[in-house]
C-alpha atoms as a PDB file:
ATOM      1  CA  UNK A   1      76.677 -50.730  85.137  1.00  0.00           C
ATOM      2  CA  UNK A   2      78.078 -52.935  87.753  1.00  0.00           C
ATOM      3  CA  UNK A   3      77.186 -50.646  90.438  1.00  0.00           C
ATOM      4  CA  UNK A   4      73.732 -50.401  89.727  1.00  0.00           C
ATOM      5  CA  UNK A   5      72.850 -54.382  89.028  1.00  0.00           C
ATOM      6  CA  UNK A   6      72.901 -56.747  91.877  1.00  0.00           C
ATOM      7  CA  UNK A   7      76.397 -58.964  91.935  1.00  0.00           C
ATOM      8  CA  UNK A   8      74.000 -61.928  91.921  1.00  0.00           C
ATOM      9  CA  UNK A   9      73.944 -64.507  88.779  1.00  0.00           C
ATOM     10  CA  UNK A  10      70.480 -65.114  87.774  1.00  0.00           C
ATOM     11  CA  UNK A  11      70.834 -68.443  89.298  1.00  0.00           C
ATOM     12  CA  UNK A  12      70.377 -66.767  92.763  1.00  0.00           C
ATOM     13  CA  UNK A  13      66.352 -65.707  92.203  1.00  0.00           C
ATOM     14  CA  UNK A  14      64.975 -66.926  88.923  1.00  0.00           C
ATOM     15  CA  UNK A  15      61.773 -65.110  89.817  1.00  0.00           C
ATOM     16  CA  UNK A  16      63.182 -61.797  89.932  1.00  0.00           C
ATOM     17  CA  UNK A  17      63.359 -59.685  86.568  1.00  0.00           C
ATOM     18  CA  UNK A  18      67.291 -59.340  84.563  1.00  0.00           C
ATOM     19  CA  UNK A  19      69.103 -57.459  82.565  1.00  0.00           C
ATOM     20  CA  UNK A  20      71.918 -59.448  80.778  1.00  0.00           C
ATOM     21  CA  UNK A  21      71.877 -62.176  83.018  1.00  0.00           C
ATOM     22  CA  UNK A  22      71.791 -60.248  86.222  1.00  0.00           C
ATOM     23  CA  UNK A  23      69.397 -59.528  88.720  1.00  0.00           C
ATOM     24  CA  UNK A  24      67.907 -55.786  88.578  1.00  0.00           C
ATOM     25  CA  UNK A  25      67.527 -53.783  91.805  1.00  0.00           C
ATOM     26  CA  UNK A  26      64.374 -53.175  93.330  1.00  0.00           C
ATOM     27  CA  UNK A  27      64.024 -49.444  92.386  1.00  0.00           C
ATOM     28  CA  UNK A  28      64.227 -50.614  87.997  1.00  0.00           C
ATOM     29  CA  UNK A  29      61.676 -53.396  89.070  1.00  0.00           C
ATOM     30  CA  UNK A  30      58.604 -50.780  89.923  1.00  0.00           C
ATOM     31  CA  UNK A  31      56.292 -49.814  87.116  1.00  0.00           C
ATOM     32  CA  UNK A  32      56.740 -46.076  86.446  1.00  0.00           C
ATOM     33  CA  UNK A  33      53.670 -44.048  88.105  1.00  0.00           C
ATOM     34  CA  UNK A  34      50.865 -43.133  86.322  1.00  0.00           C
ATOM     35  CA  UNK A  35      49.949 -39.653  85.428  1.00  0.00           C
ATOM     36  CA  UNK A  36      46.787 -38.503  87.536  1.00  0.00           C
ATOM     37  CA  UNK A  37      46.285 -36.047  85.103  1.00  0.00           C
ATOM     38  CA  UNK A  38      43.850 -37.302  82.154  1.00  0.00           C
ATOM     39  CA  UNK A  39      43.279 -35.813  78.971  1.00  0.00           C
ATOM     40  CA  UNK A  40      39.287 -35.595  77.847  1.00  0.00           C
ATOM     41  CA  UNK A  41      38.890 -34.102  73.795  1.00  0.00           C
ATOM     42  CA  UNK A  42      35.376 -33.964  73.291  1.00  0.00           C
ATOM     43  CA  UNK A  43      33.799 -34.550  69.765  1.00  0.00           C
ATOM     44  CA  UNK A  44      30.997 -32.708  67.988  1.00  0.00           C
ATOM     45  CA  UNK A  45      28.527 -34.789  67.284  1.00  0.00           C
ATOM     46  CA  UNK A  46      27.359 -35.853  63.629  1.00  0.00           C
ATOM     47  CA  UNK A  47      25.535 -33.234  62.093  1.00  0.00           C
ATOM     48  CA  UNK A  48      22.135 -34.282  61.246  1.00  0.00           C
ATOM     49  CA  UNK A  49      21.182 -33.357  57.698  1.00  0.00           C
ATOM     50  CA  UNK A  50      19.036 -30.650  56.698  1.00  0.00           C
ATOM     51  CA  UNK A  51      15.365 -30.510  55.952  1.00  0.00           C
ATOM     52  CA  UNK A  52      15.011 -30.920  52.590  1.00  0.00           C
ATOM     53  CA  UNK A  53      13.518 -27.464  50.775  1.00  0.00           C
ATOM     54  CA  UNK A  54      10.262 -27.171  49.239  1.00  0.00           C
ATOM     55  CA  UNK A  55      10.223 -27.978  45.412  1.00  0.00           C
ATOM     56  CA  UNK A  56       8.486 -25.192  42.914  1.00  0.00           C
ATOM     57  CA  UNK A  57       6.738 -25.977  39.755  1.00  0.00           C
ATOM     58  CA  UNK A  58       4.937 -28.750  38.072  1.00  0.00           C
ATOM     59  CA  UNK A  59       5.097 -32.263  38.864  1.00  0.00           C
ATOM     60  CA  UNK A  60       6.599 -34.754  36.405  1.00  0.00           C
ATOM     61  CA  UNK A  61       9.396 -31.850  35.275  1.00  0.00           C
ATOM     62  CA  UNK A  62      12.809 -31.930  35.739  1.00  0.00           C
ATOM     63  CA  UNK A  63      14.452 -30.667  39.036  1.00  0.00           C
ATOM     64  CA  UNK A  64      17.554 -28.149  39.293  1.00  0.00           C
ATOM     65  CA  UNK A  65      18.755 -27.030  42.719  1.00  0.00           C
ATOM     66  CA  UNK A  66      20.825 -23.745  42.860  1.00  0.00           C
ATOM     67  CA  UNK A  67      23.282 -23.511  45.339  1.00  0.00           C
ATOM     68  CA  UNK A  68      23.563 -19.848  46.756  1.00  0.00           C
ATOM     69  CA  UNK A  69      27.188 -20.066  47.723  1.00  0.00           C
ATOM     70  CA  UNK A  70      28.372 -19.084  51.547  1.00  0.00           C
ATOM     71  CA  UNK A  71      25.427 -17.627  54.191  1.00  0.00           C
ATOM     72  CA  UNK A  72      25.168 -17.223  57.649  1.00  0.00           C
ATOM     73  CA  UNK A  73      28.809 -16.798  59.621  1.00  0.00           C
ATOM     74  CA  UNK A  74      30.310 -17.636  56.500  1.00  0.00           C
ATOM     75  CA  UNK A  75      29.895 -14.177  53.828  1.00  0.00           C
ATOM     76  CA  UNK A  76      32.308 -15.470  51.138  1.00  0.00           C
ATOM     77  CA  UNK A  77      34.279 -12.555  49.496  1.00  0.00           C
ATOM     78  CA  UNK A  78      34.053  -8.826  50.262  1.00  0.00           C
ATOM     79  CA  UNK A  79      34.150  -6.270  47.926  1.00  0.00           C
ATOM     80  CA  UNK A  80      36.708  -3.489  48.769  1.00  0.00           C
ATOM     81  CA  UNK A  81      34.828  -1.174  46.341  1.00  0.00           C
ATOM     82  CA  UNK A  82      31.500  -0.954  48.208  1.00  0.00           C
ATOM     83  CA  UNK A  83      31.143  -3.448  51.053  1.00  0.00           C
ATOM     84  CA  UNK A  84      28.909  -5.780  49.391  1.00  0.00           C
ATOM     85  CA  UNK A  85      29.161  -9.210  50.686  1.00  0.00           C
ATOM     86  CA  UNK A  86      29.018 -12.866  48.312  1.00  0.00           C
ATOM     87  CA  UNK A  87      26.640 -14.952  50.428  1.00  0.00           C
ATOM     88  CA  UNK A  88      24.274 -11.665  49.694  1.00  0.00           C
ATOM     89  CA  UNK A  89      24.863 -11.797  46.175  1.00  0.00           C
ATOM     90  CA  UNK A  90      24.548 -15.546  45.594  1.00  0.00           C
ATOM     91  CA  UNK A  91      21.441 -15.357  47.360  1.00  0.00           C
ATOM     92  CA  UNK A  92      19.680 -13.187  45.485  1.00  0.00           C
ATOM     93  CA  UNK A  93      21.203 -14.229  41.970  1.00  0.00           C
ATOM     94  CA  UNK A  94      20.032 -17.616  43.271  1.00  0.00           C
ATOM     95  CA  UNK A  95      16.158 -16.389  44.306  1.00  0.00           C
ATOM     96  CA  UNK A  96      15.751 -14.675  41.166  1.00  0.00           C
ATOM     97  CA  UNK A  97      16.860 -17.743  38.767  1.00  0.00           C
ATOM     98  CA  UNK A  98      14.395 -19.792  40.832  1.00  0.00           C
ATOM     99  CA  UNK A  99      11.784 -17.217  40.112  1.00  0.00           C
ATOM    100  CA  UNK A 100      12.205 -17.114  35.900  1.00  0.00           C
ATOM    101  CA  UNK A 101      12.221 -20.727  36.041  1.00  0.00           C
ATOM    102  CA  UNK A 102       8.805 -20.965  37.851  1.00  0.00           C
ATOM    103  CA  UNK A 103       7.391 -18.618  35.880  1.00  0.00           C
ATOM    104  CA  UNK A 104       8.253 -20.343  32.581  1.00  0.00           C
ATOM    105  CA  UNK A 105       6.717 -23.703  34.591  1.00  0.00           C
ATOM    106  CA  UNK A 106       8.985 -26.004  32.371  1.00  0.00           C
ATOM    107  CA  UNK A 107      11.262 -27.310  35.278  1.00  0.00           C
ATOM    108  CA  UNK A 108      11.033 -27.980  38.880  1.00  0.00           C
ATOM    109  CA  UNK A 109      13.129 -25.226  40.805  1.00  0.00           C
ATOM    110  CA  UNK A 110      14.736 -26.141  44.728  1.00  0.00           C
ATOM    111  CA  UNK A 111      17.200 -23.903  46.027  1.00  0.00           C
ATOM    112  CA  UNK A 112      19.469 -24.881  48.900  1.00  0.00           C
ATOM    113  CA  UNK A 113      19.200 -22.176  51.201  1.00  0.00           C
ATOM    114  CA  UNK A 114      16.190 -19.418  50.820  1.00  0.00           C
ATOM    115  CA  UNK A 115      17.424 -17.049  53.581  1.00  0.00           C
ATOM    116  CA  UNK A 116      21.001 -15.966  55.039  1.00  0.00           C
ATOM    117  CA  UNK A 117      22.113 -19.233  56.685  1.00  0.00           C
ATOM    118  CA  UNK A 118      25.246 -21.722  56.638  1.00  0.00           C
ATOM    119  CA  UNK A 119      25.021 -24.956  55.261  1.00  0.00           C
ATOM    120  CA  UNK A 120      27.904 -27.496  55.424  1.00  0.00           C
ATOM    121  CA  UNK A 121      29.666 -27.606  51.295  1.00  0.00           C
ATOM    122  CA  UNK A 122      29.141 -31.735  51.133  1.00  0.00           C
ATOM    123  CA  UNK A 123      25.221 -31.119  52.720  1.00  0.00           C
ATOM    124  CA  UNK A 124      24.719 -28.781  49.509  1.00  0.00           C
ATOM    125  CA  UNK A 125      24.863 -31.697  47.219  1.00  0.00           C
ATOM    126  CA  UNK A 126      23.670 -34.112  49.361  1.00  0.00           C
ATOM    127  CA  UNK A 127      20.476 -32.026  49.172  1.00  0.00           C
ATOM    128  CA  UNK A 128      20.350 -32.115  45.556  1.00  0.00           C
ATOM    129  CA  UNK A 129      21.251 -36.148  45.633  1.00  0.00           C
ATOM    130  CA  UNK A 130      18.013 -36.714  48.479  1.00  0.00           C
ATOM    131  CA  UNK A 131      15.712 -34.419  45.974  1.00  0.00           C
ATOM    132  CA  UNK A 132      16.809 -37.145  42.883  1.00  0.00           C
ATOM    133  CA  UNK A 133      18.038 -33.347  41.063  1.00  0.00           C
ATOM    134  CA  UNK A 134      18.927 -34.117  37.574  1.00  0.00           C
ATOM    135  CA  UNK A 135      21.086 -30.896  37.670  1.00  0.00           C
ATOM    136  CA  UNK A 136      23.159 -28.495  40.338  1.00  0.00           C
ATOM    137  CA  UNK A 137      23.850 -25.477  40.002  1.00  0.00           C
ATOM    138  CA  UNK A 138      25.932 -23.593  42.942  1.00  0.00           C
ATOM    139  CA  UNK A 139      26.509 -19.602  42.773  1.00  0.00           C
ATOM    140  CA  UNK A 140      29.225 -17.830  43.744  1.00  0.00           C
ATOM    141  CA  UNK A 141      30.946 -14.778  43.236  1.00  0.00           C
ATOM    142  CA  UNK A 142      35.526 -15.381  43.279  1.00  0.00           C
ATOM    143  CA  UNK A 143      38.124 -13.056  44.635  1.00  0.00           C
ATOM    144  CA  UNK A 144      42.077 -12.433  43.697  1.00  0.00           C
ATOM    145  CA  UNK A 145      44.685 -11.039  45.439  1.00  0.00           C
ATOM    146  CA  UNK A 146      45.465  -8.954  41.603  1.00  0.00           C
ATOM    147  CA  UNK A 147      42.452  -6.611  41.627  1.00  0.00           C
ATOM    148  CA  UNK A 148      42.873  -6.917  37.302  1.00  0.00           C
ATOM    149  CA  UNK A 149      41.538 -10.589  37.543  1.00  0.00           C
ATOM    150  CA  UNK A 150      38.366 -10.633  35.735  1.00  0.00           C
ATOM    151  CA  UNK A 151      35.327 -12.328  34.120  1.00  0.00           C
ATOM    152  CA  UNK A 152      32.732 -15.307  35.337  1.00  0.00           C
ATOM    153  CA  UNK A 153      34.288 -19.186  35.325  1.00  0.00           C
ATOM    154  CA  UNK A 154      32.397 -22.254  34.868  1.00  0.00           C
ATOM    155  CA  UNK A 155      33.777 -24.680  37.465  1.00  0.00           C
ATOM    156  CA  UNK A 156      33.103 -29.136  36.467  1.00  0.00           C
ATOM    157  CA  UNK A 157      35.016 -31.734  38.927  1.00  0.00           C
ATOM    158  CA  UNK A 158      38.265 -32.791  37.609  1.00  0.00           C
ATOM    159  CA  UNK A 159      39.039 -36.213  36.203  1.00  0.00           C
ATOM    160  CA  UNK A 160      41.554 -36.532  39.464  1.00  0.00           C
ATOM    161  CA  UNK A 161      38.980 -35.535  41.611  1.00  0.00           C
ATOM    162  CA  UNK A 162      36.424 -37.800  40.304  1.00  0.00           C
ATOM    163  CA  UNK A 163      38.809 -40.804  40.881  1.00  0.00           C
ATOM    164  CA  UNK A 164      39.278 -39.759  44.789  1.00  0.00           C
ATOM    165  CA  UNK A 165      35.386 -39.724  45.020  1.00  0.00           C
ATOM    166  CA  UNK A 166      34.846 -42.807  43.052  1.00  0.00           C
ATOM    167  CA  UNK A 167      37.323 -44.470  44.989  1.00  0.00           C
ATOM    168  CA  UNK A 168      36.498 -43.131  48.650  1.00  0.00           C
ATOM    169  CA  UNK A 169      32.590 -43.953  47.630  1.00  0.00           C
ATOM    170  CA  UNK A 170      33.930 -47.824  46.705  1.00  0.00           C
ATOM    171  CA  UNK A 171      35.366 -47.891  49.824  1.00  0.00           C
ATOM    172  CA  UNK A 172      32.515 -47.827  52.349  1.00  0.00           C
ATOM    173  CA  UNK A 173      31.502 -50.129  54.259  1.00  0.00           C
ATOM    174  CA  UNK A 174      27.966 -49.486  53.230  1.00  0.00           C
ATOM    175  CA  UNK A 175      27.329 -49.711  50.096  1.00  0.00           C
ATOM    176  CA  UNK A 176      23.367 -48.641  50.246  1.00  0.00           C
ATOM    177  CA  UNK A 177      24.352 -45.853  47.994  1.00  0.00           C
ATOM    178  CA  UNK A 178      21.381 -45.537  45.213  1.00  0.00           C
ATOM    179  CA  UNK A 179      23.286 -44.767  41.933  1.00  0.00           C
ATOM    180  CA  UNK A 180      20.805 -43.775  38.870  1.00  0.00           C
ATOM    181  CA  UNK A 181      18.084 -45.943  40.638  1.00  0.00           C
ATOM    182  CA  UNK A 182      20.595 -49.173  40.709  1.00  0.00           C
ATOM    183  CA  UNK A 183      21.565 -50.046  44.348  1.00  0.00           C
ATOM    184  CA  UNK A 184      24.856 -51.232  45.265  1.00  0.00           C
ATOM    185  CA  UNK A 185      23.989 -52.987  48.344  1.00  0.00           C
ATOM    186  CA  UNK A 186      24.195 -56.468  46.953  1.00  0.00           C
ATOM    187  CA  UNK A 187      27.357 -55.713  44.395  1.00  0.00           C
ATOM    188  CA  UNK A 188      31.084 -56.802  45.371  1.00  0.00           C
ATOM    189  CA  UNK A 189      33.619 -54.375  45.661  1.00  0.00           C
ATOM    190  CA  UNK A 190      35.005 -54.666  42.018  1.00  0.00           C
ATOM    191  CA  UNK A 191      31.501 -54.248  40.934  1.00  0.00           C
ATOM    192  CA  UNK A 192      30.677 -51.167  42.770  1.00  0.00           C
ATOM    193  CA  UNK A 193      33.731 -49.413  41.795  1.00  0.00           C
ATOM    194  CA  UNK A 194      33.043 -50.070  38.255  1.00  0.00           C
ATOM    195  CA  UNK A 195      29.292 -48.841  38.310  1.00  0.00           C
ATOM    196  CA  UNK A 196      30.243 -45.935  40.242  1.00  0.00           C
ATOM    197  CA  UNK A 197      32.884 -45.402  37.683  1.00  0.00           C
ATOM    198  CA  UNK A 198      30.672 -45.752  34.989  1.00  0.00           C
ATOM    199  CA  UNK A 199      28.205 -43.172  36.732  1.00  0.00           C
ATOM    200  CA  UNK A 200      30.531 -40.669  37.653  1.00  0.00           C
ATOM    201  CA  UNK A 201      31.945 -40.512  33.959  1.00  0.00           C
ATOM    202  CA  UNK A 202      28.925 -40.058  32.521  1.00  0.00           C
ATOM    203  CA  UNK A 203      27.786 -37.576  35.261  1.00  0.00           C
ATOM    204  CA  UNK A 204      31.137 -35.054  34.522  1.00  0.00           C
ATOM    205  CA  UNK A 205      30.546 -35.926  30.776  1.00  0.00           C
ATOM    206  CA  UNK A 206      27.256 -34.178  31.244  1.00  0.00           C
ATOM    207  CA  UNK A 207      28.701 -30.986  33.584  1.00  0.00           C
ATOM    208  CA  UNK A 208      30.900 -30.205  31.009  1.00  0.00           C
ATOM    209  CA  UNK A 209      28.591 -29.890  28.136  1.00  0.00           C
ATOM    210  CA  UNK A 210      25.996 -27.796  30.745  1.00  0.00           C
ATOM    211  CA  UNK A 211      29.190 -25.645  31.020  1.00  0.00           C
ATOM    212  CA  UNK A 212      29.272 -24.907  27.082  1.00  0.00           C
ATOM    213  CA  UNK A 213      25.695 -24.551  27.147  1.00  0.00           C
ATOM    214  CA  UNK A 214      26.056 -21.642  30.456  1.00  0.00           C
ATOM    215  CA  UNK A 215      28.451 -19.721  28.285  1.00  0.00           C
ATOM    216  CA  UNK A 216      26.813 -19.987  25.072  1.00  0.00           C
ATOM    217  CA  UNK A 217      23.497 -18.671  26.907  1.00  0.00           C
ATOM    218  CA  UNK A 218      25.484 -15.674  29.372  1.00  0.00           C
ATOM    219  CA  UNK A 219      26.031 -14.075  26.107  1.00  0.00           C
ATOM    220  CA  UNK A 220      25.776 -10.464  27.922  1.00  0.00           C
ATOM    221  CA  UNK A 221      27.864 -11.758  30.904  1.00  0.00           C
ATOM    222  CA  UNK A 222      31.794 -11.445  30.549  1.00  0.00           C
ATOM    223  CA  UNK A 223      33.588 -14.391  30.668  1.00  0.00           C
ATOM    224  CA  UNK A 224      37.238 -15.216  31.229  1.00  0.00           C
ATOM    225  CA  UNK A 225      39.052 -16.178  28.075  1.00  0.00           C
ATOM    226  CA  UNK A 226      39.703 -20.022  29.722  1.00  0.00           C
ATOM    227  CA  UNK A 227      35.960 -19.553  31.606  1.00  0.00           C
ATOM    228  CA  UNK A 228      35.998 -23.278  31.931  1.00  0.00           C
ATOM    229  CA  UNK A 229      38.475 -24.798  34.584  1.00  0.00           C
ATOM    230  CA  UNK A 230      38.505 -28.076  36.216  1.00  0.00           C
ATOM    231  CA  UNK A 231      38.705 -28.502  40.266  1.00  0.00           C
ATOM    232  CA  UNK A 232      37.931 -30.857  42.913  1.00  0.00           C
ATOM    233  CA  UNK A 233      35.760 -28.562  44.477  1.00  0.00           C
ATOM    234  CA  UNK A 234      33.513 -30.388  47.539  1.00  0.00           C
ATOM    235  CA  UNK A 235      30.016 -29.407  46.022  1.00  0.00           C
ATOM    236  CA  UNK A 236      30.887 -31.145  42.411  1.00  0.00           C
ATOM    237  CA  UNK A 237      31.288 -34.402  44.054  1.00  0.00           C
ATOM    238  CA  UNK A 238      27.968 -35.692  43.555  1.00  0.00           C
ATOM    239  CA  UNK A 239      28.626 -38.885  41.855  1.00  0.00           C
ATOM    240  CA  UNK A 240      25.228 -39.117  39.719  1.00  0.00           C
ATOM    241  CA  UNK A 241      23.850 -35.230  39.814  1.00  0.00           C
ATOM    242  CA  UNK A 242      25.684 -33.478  36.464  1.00  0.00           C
ATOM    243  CA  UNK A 243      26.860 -30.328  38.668  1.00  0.00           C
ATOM    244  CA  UNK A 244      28.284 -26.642  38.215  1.00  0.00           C
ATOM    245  CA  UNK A 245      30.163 -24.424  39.827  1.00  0.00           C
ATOM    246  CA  UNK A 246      29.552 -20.661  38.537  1.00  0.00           C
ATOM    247  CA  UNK A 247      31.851 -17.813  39.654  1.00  0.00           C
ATOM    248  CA  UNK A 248      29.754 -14.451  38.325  1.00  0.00           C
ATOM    249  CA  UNK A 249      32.810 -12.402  38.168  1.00  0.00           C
ATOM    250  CA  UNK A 250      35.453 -11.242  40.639  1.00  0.00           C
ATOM    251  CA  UNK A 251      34.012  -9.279  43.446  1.00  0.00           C
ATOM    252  CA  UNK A 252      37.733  -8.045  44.039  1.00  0.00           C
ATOM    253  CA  UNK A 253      37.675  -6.576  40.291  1.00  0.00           C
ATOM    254  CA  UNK A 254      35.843  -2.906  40.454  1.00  0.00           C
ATOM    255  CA  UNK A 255      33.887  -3.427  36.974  1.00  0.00           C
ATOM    256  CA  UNK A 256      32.820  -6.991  37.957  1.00  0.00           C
ATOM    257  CA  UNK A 257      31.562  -6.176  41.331  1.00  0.00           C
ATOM    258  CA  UNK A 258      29.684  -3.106  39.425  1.00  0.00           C
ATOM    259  CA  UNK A 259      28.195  -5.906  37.089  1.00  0.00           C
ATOM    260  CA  UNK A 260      27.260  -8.312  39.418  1.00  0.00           C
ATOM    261  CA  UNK A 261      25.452  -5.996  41.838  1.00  0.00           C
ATOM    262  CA  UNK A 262      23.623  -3.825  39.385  1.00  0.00           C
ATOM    263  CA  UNK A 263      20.359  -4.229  37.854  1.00  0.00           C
ATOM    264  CA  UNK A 264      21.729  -4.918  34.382  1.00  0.00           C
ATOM    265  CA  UNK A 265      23.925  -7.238  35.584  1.00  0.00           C
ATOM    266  CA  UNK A 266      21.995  -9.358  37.594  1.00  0.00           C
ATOM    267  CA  UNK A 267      19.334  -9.429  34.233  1.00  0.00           C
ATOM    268  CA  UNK A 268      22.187 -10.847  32.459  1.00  0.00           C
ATOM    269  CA  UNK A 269      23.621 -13.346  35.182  1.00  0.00           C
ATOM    270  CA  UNK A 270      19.973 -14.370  35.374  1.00  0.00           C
ATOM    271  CA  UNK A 271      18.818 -14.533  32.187  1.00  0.00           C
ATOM    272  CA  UNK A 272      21.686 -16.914  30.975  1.00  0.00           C
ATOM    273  CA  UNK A 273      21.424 -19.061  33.805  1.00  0.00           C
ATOM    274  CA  UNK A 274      17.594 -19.854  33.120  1.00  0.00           C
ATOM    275  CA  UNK A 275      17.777 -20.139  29.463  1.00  0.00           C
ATOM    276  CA  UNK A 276      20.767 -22.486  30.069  1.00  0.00           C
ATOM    277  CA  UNK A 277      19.237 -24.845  32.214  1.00  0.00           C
ATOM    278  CA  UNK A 278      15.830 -25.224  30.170  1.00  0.00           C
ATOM    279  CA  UNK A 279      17.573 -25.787  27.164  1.00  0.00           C
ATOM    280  CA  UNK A 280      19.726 -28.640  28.383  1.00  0.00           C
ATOM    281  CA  UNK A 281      16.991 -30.088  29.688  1.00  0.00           C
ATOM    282  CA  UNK A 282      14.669 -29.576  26.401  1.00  0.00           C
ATOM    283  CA  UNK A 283      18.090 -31.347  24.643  1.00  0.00           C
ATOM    284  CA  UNK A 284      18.155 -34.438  27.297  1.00  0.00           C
ATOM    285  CA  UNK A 285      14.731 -34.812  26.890  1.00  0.00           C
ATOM    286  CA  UNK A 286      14.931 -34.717  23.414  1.00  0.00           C
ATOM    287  CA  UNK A 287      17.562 -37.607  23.243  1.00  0.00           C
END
């Protein structure tokens, strides 16, 4: 140490910068250099949100948008027992729910994507929030690593889930968010965390009994023993849409993937998806 620091007291040049009382040499006194290399990470930028899709049937009804799961670069699952892709099967399970329901003319039918491209998972329910959709609906097909895992599950957002969402939604700094028509621009933070609460309660209160209703009407569809399961899946997080999650079988299952791309099948996925969704919608309007 001695041989490095001046032998000068600080007395001897107040100015100059110390180290326990003693004067530093010149070459501890420079800055170190600066790099002159320079890192630049460049950002995305936001994605803009999607045109909203054209609503079928008469005015005044109630809307559902179905969700055909995956699309575009994304295909979902593969089966290994014929090739057939999810985003293909979602898609057309998806079209031909849409089509019953317009031909019945007792609801108001949007679907999120109409051809084979790839939406963002939070832009899916944002969709069905910008519509005002009193009910989602998002298809998709599931996949196990056990090629014995069977049967269709009914997926509603978990009570932990809901929390996170409630909570994160609280949080913003804008709090423009349009909640069942009241707007929580002008509430305080306690407020707002207490009507979105409120909301979001109510909202998965309403999921799960859609849920019962989906099984009760897929009567011809087989079902898991526990078909419904709870997740914090990122298209159930609309706070004030009731929404579902519907896994038609397991495309990794020979039998299901059979089912779910047959004729017969698709009848049955079909016909329990449309009678489910007019009848909980005769029943709220009924209330």
């Amino acid at each position: 140490m001695a041989s490095m620091l001046a032998a000068n007291p600080v007395a001897s040049s107040s100015a100059a910068p110390t180290f326990l009382g003693w004067e530093l040499p010149r070459f501890l006194r420079r800055p170190p250099p600066r790099s002159k290399y320079n890192l630049t990470i460049k950002l995305d930028p936001p994605r803009k949100a999607p045109p909203l899709p054209r609503i079928l049937g008469p005015a005044g009804r109630p809307l559902v948008v179905i969700d055909a799961g995956h699309g575009g670069h994304d295909p979902g699952a593969l089966s290994p027992y014929g090739g057939q892709r999810e985003k293909e099967a979602t898609l057309t399970l998806a079209r031909a729910i849409r089509d019953r329901l317009v031909e019945s003319g007792r609801v108001r039918v949007a679907l999120t994507r109409e051809d084979d491209r790839f939406i963002v998972l939070n832009q899916r329910y944002e969709i069905a929030r910008r519509l005002k959709a009193n009910l989602f609906l998002s298809i998709h097909a599931d996949s196990a690593a056990n090629p014995l895992a069977s049967g269709a599950t009914i997926y509603t957002l978990s009570e932990i889930a809901s929390d996170r969402e409630a909570a994160r939604l609280a949080a913003r700094e804008n709090k423009a968010d349009i909640l069942n028509g009241v707007n929580l621009g002008g509430a305080s933070g306690d407020v707002s965390s207490i009507l979105i609460d409120l909301t979001q309660r109510e909202t998965m209160e309403i999921s799960s009994q859609f849920a019962a209703l989906l099984r009760r009407e897929s009567g011809n569809v087989p079902f898991r023993t526990d078909y419904h399961r709870f997740a914090a899946l990122i298209v159930l997080k609309a706070p004030d849409v009731p929404s579902v999650l519907f896994e038609t079988g397991y495309l990794s299952n020979e039998a299901d993937a059979a089912f779910i791309f047959s004729r017969q099948g698709r009848e049955s996925i079909v016909d329990g998806a449309a009678s489910a969704i007019e009848t909980h919608f005769a029943k709220r309007a009924a209330k």
